[in-house]
PDB file of N, CA and C in Angstrom:
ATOM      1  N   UNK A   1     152.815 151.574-247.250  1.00  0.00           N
ATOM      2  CA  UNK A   1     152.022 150.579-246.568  1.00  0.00           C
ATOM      3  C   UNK A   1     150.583 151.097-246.434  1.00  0.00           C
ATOM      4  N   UNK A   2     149.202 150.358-246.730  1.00  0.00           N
ATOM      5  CA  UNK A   2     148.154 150.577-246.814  1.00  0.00           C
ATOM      6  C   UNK A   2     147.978 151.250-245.278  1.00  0.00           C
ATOM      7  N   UNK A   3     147.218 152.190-245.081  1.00  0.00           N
ATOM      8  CA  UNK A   3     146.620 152.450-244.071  1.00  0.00           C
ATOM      9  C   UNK A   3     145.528 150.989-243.355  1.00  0.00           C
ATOM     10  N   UNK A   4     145.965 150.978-241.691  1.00  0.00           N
ATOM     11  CA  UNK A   4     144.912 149.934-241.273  1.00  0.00           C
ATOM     12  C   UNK A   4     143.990 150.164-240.475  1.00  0.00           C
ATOM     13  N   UNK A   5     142.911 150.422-240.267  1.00  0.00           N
ATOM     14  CA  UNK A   5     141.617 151.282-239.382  1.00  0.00           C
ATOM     15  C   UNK A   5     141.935 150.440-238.032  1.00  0.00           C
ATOM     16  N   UNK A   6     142.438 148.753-238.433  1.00  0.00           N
ATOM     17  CA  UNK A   6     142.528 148.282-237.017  1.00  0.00           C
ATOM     18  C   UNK A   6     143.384 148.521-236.128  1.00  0.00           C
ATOM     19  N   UNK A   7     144.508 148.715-236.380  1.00  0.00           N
ATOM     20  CA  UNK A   7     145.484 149.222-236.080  1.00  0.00           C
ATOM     21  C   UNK A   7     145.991 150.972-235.716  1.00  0.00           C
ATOM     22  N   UNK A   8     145.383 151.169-236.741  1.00  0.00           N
ATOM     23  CA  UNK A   8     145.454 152.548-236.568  1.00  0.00           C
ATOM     24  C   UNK A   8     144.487 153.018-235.166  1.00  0.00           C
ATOM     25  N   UNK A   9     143.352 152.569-235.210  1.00  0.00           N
ATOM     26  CA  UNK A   9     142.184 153.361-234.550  1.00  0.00           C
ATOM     27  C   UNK A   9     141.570 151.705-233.416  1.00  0.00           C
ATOM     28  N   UNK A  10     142.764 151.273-232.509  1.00  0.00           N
ATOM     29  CA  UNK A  10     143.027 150.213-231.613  1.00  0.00           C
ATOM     30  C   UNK A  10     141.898 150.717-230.790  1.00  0.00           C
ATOM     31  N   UNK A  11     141.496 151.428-230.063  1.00  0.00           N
ATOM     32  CA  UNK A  11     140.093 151.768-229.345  1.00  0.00           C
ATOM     33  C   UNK A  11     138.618 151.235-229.052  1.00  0.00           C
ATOM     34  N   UNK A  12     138.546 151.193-230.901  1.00  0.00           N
ATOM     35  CA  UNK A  12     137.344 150.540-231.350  1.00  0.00           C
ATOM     36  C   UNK A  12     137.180 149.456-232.268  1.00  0.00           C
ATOM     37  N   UNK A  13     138.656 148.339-232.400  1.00  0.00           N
ATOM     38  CA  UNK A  13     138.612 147.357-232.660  1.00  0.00           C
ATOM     39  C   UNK A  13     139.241 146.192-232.032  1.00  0.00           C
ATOM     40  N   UNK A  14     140.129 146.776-231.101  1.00  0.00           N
ATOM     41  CA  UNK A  14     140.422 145.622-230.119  1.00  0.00           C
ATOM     42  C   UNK A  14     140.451 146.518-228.869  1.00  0.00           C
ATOM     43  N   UNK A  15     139.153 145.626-228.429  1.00  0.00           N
ATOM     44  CA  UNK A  15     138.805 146.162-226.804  1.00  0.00           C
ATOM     45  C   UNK A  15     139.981 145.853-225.762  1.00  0.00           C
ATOM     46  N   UNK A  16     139.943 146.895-225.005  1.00  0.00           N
ATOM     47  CA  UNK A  16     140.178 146.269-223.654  1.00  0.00           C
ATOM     48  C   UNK A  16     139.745 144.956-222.671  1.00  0.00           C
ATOM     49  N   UNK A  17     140.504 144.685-221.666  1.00  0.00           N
ATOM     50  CA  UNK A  17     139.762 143.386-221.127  1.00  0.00           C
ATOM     51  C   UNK A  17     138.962 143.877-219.852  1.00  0.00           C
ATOM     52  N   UNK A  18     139.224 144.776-219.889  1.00  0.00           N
ATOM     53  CA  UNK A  18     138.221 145.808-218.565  1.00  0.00           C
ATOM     54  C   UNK A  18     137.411 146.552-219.526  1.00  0.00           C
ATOM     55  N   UNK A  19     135.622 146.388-219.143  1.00  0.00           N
ATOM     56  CA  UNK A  19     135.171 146.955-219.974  1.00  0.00           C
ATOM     57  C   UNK A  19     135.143 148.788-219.357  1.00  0.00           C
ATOM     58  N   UNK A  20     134.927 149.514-220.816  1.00  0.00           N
ATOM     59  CA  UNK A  20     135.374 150.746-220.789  1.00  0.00           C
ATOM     60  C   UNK A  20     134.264 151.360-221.209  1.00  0.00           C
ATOM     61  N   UNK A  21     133.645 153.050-221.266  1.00  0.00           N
ATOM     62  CA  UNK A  21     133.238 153.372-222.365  1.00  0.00           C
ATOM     63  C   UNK A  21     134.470 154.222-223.115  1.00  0.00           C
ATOM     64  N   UNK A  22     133.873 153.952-224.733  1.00  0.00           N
ATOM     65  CA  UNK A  22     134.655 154.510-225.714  1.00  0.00           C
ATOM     66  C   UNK A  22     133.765 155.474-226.825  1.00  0.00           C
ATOM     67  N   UNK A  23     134.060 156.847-226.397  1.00  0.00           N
ATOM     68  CA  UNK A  23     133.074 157.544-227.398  1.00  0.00           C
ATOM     69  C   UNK A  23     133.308 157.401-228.941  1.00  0.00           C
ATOM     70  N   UNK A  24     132.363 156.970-229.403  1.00  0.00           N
ATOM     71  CA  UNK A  24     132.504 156.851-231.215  1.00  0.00           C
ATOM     72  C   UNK A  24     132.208 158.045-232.162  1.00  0.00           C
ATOM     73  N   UNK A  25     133.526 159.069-232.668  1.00  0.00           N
ATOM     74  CA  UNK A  25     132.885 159.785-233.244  1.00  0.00           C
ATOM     75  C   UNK A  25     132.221 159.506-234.490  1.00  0.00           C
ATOM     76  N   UNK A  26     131.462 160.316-235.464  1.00  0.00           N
ATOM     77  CA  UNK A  26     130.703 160.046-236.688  1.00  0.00           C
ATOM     78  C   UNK A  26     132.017 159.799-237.452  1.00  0.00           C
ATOM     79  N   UNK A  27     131.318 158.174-238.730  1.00  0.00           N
ATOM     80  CA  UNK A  27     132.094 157.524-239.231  1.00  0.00           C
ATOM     81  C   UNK A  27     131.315 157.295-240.691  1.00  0.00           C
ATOM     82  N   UNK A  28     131.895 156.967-241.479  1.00  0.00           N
ATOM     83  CA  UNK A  28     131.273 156.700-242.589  1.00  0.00           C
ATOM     84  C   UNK A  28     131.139 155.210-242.643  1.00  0.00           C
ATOM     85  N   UNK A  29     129.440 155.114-242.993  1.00  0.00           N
ATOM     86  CA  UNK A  29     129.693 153.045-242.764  1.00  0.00           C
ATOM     87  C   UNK A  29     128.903 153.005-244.355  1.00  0.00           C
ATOM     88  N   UNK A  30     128.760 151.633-245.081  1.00  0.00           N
ATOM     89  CA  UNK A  30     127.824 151.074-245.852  1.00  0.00           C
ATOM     90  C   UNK A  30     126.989 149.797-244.855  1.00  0.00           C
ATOM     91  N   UNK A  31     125.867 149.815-244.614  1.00  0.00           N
ATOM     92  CA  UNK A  31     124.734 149.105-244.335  1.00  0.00           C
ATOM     93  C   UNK A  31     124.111 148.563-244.752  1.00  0.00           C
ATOM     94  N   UNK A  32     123.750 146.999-244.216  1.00  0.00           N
ATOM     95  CA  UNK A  32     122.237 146.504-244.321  1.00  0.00           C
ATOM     96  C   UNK A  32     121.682 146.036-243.340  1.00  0.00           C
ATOM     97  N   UNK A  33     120.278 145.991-243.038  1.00  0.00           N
ATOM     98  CA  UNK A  33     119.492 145.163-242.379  1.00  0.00           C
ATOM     99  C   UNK A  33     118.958 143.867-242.675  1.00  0.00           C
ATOM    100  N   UNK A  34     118.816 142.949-242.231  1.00  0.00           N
ATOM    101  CA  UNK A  34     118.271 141.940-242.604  1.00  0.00           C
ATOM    102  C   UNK A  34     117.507 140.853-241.346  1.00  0.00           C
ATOM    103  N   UNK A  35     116.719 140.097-242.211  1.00  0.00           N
ATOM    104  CA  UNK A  35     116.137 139.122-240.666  1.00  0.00           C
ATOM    105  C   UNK A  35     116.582 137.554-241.699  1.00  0.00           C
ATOM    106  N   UNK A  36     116.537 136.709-240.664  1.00  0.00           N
ATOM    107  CA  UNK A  36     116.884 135.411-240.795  1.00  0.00           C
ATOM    108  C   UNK A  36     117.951 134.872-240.061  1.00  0.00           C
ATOM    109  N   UNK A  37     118.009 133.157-240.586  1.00  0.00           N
ATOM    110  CA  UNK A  37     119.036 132.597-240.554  1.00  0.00           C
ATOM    111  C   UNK A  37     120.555 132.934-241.117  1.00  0.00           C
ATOM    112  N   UNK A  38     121.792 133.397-240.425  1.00  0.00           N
ATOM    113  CA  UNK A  38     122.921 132.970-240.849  1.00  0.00           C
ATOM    114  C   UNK A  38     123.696 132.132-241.516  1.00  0.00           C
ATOM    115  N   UNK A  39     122.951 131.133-241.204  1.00  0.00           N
ATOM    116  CA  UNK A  39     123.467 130.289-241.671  1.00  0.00           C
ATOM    117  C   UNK A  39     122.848 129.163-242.695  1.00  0.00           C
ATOM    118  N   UNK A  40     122.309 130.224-243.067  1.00  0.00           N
ATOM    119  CA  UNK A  40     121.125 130.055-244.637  1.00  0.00           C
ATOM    120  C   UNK A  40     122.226 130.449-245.761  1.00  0.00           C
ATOM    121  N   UNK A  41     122.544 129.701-246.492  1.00  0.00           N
ATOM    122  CA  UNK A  41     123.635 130.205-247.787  1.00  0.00           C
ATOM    123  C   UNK A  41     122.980 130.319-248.740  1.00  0.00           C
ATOM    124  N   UNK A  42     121.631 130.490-248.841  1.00  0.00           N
ATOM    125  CA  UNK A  42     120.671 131.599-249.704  1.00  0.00           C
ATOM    126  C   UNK A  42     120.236 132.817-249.256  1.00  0.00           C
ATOM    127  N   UNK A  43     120.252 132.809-247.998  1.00  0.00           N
ATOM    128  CA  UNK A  43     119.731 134.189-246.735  1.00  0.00           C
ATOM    129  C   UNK A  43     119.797 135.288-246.942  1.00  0.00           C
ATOM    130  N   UNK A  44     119.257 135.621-246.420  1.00  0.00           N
ATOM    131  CA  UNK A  44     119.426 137.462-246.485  1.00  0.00           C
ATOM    132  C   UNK A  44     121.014 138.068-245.581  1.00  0.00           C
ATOM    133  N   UNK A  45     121.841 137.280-244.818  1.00  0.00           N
ATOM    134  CA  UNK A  45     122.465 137.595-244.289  1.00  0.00           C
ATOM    135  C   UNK A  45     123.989 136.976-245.418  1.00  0.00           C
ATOM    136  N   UNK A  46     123.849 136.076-246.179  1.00  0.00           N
ATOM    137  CA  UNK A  46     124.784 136.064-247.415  1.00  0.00           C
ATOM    138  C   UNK A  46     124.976 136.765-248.458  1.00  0.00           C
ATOM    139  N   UNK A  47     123.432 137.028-248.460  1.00  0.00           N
ATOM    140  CA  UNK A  47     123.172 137.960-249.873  1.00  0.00           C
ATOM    141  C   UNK A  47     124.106 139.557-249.247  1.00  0.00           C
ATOM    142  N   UNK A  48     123.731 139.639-247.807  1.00  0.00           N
ATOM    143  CA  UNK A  48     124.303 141.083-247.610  1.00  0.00           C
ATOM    144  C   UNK A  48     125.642 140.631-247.658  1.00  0.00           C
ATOM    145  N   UNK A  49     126.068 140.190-247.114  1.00  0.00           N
ATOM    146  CA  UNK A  49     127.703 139.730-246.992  1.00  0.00           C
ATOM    147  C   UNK A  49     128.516 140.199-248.522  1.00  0.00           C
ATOM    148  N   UNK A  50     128.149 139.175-249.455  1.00  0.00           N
ATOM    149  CA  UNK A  50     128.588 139.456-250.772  1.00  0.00           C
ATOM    150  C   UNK A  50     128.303 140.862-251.090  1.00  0.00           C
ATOM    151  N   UNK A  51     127.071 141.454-250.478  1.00  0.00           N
ATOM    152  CA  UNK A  51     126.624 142.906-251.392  1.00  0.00           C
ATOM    153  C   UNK A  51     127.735 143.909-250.660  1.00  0.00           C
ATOM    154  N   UNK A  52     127.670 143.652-249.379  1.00  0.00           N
ATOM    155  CA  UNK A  52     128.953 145.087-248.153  1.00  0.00           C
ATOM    156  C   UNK A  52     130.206 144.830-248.832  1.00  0.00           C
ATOM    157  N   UNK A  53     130.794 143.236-249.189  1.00  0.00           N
ATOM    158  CA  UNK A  53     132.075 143.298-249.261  1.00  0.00           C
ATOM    159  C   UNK A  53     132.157 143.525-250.513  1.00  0.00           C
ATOM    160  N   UNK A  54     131.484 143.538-251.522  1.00  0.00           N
ATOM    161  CA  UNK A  54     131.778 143.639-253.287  1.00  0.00           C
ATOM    162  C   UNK A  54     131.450 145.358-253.122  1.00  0.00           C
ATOM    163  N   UNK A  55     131.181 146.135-252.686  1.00  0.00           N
ATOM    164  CA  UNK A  55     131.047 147.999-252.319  1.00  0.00           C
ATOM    165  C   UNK A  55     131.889 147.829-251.787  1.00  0.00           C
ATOM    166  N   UNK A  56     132.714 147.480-250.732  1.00  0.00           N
ATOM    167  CA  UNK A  56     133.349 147.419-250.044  1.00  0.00           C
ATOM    168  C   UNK A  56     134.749 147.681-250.972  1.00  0.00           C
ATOM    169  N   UNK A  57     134.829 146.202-251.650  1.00  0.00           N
ATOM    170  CA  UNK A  57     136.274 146.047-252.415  1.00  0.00           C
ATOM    171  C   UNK A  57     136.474 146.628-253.562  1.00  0.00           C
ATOM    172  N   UNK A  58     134.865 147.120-254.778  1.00  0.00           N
ATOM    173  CA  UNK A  58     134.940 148.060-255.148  1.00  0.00           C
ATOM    174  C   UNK A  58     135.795 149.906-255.162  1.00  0.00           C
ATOM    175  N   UNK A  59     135.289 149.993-253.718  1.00  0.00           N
ATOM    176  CA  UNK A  59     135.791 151.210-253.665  1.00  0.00           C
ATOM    177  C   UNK A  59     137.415 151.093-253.627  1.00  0.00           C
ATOM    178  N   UNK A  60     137.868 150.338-252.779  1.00  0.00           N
ATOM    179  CA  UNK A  60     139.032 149.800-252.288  1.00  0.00           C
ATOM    180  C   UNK A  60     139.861 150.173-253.818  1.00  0.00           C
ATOM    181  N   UNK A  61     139.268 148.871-254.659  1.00  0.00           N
ATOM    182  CA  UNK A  61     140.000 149.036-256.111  1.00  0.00           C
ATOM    183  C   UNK A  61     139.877 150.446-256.754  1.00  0.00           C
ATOM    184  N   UNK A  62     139.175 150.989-256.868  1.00  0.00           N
ATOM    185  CA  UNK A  62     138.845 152.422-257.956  1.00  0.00           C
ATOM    186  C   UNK A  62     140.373 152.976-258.276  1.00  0.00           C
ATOM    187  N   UNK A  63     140.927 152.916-257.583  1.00  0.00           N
ATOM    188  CA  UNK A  63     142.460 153.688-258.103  1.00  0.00           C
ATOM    189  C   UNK A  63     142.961 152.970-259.560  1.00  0.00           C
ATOM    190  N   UNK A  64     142.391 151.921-259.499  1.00  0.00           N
ATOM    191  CA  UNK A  64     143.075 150.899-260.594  1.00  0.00           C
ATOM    192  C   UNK A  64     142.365 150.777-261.489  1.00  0.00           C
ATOM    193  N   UNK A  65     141.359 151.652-261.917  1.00  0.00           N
ATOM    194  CA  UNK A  65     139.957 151.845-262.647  1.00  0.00           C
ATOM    195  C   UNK A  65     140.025 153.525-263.324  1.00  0.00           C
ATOM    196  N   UNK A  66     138.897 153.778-263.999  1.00  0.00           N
ATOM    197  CA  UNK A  66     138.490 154.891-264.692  1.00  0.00           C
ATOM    198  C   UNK A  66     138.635 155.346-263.476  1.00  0.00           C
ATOM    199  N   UNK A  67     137.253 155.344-262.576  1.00  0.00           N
ATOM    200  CA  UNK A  67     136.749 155.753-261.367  1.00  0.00           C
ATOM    201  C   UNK A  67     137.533 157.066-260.158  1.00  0.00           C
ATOM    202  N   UNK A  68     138.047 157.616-260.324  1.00  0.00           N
ATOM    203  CA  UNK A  68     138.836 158.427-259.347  1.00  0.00           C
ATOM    204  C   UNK A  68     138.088 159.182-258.086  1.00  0.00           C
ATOM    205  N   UNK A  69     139.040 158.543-256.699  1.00  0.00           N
ATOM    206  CA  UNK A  69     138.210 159.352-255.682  1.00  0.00           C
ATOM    207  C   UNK A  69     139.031 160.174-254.969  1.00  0.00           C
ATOM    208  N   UNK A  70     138.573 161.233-255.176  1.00  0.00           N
ATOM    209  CA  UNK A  70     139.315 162.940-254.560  1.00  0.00           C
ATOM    210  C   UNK A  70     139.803 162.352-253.280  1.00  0.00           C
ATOM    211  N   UNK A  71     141.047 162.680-252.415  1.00  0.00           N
ATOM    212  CA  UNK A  71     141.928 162.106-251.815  1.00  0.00           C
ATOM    213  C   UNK A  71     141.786 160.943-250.870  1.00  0.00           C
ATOM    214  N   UNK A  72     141.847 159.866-252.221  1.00  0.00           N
ATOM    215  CA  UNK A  72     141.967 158.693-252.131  1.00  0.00           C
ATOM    216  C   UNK A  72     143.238 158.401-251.243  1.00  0.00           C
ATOM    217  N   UNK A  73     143.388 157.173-250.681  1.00  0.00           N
ATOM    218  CA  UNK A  73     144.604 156.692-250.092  1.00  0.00           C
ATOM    219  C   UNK A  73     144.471 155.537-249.897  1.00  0.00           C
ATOM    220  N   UNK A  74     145.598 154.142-250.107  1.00  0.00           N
ATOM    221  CA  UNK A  74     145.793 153.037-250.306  1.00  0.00           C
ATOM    222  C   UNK A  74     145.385 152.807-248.647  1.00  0.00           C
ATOM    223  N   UNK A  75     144.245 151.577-248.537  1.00  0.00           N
ATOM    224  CA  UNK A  75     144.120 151.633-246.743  1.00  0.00           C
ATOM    225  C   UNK A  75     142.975 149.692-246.965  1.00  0.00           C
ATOM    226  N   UNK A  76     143.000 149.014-245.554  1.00  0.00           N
ATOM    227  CA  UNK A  76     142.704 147.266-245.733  1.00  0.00           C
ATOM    228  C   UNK A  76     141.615 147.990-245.201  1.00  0.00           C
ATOM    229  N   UNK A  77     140.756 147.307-245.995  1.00  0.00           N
ATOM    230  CA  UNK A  77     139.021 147.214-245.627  1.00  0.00           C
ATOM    231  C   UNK A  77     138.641 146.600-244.117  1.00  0.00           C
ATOM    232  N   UNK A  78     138.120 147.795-243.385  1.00  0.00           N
ATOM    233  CA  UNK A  78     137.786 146.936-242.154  1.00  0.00           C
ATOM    234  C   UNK A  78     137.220 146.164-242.244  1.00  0.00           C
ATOM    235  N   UNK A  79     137.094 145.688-240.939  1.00  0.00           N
ATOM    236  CA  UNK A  79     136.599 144.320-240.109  1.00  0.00           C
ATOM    237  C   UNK A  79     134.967 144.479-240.617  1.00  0.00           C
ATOM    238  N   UNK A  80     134.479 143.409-240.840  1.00  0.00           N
ATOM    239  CA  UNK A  80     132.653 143.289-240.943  1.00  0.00           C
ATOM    240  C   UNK A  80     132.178 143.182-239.060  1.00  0.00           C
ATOM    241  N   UNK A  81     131.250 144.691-239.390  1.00  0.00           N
ATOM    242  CA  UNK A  81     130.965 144.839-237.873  1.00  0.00           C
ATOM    243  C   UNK A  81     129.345 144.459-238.028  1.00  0.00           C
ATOM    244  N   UNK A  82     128.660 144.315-236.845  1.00  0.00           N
ATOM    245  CA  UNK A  82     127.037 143.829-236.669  1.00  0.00           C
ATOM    246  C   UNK A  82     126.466 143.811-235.265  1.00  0.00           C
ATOM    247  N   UNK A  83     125.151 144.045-235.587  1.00  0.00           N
ATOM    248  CA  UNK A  83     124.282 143.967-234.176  1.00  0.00           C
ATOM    249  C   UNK A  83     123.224 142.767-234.929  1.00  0.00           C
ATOM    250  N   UNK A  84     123.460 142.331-233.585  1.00  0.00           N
ATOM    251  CA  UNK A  84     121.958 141.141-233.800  1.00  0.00           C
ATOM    252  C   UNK A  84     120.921 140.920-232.689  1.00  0.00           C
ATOM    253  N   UNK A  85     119.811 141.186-232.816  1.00  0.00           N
ATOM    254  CA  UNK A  85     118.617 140.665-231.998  1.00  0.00           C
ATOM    255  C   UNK A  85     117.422 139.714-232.213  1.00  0.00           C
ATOM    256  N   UNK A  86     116.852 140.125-231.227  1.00  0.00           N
ATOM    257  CA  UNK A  86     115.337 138.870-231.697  1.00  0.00           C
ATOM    258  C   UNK A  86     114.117 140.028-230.725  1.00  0.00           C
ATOM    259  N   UNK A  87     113.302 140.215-231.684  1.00  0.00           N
ATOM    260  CA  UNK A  87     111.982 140.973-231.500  1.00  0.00           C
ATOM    261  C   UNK A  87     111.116 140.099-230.032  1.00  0.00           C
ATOM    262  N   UNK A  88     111.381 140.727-229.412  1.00  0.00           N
ATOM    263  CA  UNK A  88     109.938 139.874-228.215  1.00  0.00           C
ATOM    264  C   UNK A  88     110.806 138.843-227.570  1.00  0.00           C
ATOM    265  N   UNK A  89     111.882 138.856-227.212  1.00  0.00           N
ATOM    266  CA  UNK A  89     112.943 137.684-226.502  1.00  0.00           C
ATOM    267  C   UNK A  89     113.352 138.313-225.522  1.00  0.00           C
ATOM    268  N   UNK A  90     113.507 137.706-224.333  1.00  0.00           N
ATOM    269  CA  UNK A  90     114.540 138.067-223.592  1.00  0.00           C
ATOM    270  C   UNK A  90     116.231 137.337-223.271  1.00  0.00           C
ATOM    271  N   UNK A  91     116.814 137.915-223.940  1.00  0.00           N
ATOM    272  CA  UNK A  91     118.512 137.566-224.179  1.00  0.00           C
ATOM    273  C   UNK A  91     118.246 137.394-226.102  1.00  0.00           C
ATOM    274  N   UNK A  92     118.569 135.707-226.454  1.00  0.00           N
ATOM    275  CA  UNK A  92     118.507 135.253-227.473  1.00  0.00           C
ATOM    276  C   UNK A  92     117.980 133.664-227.198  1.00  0.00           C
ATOM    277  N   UNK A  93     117.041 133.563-228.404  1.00  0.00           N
ATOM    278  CA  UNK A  93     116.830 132.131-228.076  1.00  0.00           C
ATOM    279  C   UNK A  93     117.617 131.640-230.029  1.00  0.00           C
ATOM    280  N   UNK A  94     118.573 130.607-229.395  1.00  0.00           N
ATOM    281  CA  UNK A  94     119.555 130.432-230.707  1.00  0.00           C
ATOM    282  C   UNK A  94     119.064 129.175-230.909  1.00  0.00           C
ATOM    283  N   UNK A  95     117.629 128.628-231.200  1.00  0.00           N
ATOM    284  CA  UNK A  95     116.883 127.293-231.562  1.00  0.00           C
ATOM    285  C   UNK A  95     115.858 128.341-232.790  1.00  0.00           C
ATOM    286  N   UNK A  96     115.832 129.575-232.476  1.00  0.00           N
ATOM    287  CA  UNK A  96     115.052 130.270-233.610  1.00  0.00           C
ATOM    288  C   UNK A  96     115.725 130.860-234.082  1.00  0.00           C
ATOM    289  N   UNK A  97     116.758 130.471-234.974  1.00  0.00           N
ATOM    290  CA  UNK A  97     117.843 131.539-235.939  1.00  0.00           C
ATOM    291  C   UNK A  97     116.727 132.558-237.313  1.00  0.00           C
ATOM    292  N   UNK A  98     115.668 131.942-237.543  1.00  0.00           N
ATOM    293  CA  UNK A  98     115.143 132.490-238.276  1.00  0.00           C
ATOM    294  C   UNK A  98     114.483 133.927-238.146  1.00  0.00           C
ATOM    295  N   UNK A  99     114.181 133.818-236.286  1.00  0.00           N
ATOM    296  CA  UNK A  99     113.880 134.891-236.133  1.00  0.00           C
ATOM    297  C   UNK A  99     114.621 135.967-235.790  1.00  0.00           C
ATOM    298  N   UNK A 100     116.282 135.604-236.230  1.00  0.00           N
ATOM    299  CA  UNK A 100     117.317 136.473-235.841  1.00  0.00           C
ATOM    300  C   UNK A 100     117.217 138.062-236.648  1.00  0.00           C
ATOM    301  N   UNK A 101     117.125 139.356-236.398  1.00  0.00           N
ATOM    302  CA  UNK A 101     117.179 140.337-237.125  1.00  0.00           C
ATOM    303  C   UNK A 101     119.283 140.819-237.174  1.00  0.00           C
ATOM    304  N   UNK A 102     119.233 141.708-237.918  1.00  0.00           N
ATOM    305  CA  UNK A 102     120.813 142.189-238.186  1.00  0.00           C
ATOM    306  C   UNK A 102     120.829 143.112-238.581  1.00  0.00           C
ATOM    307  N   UNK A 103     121.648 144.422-238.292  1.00  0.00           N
ATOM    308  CA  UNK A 103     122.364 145.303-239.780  1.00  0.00           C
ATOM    309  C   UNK A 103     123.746 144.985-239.088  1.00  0.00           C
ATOM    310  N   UNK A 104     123.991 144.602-240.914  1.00  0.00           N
ATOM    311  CA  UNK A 104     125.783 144.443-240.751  1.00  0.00           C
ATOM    312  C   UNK A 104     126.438 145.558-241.574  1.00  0.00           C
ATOM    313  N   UNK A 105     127.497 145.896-241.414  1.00  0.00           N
ATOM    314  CA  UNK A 105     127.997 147.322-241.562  1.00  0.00           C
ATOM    315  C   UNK A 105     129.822 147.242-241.973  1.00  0.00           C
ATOM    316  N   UNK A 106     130.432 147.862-242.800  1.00  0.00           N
ATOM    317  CA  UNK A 106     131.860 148.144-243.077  1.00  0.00           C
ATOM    318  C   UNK A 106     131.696 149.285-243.243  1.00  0.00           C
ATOM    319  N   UNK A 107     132.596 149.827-242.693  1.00  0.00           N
ATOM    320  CA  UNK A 107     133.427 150.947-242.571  1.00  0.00           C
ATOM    321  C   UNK A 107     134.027 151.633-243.823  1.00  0.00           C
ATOM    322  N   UNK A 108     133.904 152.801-243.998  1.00  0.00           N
ATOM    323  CA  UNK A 108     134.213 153.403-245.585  1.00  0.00           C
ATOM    324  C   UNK A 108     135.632 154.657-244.317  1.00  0.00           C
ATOM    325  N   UNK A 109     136.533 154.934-245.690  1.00  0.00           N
ATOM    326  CA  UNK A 109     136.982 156.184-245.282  1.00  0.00           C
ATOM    327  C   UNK A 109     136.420 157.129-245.491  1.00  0.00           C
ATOM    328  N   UNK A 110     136.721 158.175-244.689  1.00  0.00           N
ATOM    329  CA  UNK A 110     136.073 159.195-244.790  1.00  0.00           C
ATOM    330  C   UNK A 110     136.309 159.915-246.125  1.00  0.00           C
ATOM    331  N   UNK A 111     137.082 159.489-247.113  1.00  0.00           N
ATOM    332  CA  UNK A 111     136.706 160.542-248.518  1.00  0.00           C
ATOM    333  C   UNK A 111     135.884 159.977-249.679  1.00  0.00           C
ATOM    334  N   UNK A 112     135.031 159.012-248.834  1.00  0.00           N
ATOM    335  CA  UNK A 112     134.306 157.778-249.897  1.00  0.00           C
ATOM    336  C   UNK A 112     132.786 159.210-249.655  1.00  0.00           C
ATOM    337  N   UNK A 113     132.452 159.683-251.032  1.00  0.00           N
ATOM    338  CA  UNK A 113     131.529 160.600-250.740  1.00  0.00           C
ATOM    339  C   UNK A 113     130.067 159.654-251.597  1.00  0.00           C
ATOM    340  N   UNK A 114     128.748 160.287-251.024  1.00  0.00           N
ATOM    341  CA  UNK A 114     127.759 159.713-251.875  1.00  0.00           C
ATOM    342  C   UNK A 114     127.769 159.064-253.058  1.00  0.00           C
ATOM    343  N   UNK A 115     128.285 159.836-253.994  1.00  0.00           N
ATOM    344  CA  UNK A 115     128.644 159.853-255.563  1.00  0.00           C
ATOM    345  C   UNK A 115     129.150 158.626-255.058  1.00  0.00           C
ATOM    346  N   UNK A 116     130.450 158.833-254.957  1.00  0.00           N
ATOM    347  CA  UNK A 116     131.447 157.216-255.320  1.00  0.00           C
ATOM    348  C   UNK A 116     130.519 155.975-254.268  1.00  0.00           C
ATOM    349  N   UNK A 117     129.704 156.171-253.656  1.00  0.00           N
ATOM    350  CA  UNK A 117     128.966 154.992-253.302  1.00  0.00           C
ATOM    351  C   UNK A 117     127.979 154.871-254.105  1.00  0.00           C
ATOM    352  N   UNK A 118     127.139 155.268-255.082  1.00  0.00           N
ATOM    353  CA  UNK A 118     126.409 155.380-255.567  1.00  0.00           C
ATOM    354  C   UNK A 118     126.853 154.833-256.842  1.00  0.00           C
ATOM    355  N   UNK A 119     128.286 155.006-257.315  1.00  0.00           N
ATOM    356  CA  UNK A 119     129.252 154.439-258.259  1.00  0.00           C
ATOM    357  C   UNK A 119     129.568 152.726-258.041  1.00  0.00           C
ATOM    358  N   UNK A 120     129.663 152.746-256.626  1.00  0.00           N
ATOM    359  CA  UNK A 120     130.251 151.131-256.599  1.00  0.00           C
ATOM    360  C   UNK A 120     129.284 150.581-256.672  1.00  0.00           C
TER     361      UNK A 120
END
């Protein structure tokens, strides 16, 4: 059975209903930043979408490829995680999606090294 980060590592993907702190140790992520609309299906926030999850599912596949990654293990691509703000706002004003900023982020295992990101 694939390894599941959500499951496995319950802490930091399904919260508690009392908020907690939860220390995060160092993790391996792939990133982008972007500003705009969401809900622009030309946007900078689609374009990343397709770009995190195609690295994403890339790596995922490599076993089934030339590609070999030193101790690889069959495991479900986390959850698409994100922060979002707005420069000069106080809270969010959601009538200016354009001026929304982002980095959205997935989660790599830890034996995904430079090289094989640099590969996908």
């Amino acid at each position: 059975m694939p390894f599941d980060y959500k499951k496995e590592y319950k802490e930091f993907y399904m919260p508690p209903k009392k908020p907690t702190i939860v220390e995060v140790p160092a993790m391996n992520y792939i990133a982008v930043r972007g500003q705009g609309d969401p809900n622009d299906e030309k946007g900078e926030y689609a374009q990343t979408l397709g770009l995190l999850y195609g690295i994403a599912f890339t790596i995922k596949m490599s076993y089934k490829g030339d590609h070999k990654i030193q101790g690889y293990f069959e495991y479900v691509v986390p959850p698409l995680e994100g922060f979002w703000w707005q420069e000069n706002t106080k809270g969010m004003d959601y009538i200016r999606k354009q001026d929304l900023y982002f980095i959205s982020m997935i989660r790599l295992p830890d034996f995904v090294t430079k090289e094989d990101f640099d590969w996908a």
